[in-house]
Protein backbone atom coordinates (compact mmCIF):
# COMPACT_ATOMS: atom_id res chain seq x y z
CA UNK A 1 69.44 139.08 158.84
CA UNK A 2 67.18 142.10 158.61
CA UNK A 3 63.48 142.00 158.46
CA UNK A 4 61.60 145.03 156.81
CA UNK A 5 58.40 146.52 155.17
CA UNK A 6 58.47 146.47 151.78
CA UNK A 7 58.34 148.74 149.41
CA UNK A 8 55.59 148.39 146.51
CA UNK A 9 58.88 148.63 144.03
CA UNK A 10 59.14 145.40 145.28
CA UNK A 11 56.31 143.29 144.56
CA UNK A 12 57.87 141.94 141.28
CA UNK A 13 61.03 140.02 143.46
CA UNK A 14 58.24 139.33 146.09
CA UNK A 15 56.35 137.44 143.23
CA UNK A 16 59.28 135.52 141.99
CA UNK A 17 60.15 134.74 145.41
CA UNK A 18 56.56 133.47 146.27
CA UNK A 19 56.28 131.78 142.88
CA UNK A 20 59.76 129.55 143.83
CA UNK A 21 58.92 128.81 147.04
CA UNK A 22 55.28 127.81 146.41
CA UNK A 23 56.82 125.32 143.71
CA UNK A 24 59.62 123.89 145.98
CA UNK A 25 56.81 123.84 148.91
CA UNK A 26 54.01 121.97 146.93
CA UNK A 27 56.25 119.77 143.88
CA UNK A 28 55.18 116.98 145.49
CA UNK A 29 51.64 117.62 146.66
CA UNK A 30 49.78 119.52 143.96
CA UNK A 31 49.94 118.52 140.45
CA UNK A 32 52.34 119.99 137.55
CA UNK A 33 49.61 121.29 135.55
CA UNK A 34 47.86 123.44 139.38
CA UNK A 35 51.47 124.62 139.68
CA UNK A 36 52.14 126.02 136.44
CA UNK A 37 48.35 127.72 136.20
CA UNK A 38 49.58 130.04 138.90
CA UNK A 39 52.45 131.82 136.98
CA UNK A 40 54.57 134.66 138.49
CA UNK A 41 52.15 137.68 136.44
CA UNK A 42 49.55 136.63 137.76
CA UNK A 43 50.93 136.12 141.38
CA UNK A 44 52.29 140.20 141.18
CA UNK A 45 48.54 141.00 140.04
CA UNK A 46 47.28 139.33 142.83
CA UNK A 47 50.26 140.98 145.69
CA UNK A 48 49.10 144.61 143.61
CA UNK A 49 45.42 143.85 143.94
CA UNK A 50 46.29 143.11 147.83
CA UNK A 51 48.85 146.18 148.40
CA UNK A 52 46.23 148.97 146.57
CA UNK A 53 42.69 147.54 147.66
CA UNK A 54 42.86 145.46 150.70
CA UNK A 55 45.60 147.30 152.43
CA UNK A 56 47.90 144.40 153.06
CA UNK A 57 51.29 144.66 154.52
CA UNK A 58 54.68 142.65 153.09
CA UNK A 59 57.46 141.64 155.31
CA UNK A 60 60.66 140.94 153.78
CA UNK A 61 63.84 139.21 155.22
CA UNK A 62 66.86 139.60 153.73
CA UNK A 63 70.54 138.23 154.50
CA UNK A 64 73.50 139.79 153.42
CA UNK A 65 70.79 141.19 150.43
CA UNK A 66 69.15 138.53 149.51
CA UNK A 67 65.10 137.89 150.27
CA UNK A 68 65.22 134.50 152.08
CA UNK A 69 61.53 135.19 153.40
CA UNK A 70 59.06 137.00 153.25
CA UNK A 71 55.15 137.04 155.04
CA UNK A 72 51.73 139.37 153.91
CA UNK A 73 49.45 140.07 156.76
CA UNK A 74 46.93 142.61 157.25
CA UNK A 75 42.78 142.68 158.27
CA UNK A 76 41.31 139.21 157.97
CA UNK A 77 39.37 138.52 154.72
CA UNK A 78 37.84 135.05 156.46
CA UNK A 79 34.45 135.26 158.54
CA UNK A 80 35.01 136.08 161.91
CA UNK A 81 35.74 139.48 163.79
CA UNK A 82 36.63 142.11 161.79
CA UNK A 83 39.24 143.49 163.91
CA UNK A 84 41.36 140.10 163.43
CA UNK A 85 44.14 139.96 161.19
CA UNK A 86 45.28 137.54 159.04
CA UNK A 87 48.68 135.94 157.75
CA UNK A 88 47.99 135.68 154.32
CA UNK A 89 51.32 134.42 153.39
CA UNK A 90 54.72 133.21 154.73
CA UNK A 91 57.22 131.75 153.06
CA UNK A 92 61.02 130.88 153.36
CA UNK A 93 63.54 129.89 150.82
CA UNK A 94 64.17 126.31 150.92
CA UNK A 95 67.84 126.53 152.66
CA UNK A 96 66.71 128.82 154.60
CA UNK A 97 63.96 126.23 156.26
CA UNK A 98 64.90 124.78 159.59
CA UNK A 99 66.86 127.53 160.81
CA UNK A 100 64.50 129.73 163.41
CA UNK A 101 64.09 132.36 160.24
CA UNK A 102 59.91 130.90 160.43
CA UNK A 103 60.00 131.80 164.04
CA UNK A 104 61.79 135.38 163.63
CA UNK A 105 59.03 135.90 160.49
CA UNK A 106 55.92 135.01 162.42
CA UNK A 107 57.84 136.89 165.62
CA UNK A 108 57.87 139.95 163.54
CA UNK A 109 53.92 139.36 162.73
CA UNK A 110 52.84 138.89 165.55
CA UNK A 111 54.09 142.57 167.41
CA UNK A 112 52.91 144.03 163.87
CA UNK A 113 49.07 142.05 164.59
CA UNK A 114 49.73 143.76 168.79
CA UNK A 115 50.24 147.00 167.03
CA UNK A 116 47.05 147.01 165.08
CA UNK A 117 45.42 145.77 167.90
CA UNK A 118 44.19 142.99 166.84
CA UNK A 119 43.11 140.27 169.65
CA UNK A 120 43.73 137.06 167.60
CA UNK A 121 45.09 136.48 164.09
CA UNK A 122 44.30 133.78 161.56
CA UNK A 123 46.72 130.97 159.38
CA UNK A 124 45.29 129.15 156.72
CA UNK A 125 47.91 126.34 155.52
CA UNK A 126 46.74 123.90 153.00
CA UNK A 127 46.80 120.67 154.36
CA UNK A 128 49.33 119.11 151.73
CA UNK A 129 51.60 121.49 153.10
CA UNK A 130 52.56 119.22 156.49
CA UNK A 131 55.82 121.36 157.32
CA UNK A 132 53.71 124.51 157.73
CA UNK A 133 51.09 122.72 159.50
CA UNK A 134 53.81 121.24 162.20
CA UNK A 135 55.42 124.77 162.69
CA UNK A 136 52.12 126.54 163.11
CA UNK A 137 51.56 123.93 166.25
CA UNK A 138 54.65 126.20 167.87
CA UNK A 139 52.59 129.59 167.34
């Protein structure tokens, strides 16, 4: 299992990724019809918009090749300090969920959040999402 910085060739796969987890994650939280507005173009606008304007960061973890996660951090958008950072985003495949990857991905965040010196970093889960919500007790 590697875990590395993306490359912006790779927001497209970083979309789809996001785009299958967020529908696995949510099926049975968020309606059919919020799902489907947020299709996978407009997802790799948004992870452009946030790579060339707001100077966010991608983490992607492979094994043997294949993304099984991948988190977005960078300077926190919510009120607060401005030196904070922010996990915009972390998400795992769905076999890939229960298996320490999480911990290794939000591992990986925090030392990049140390490096940026940052003195405390924000999560924002939705509160449908009760898995995320459970793990981010462990942080």
């Amino acid at each position: 299992m590697d875990i590395l910085w993306a490359a912006r060739e790779e927001i497209g796969e970083i979309a789809s990724f996001l785009h299958e987890c967020w529908n696995a994650a949510y099926a049975h939280n968020i309606s059919p019809e919020d799902l489907a507005s947020l299709s996978v173009d407009i997802r790799r606008e948004s992870l452009f918009s946030r790579w060339d304007r707001q100077g966010s960061d991608f983490l992607v973890m492979r094994n043997n090749g294949q993304m099984i996660g991948t988190a977005i951090c960078g300077k926190s958008a919510t009120a607060g300090d401005p030196d904070d950072g922010e996990l915009t985003a972390i998400y795992l495949s769905p076999d890939s969920i229960g298996k320490g990857y999480g911990h290794a991905l939000i591992t990986r965040t925090e030392e990049y959040f140390t490096e940026k010196k940052c003195r405390y970093f924000i999560l924002d889960v939705l509160k449908e999402n009760s898995r995320a919500i459970h793990s981010s007790g462990h942080i």
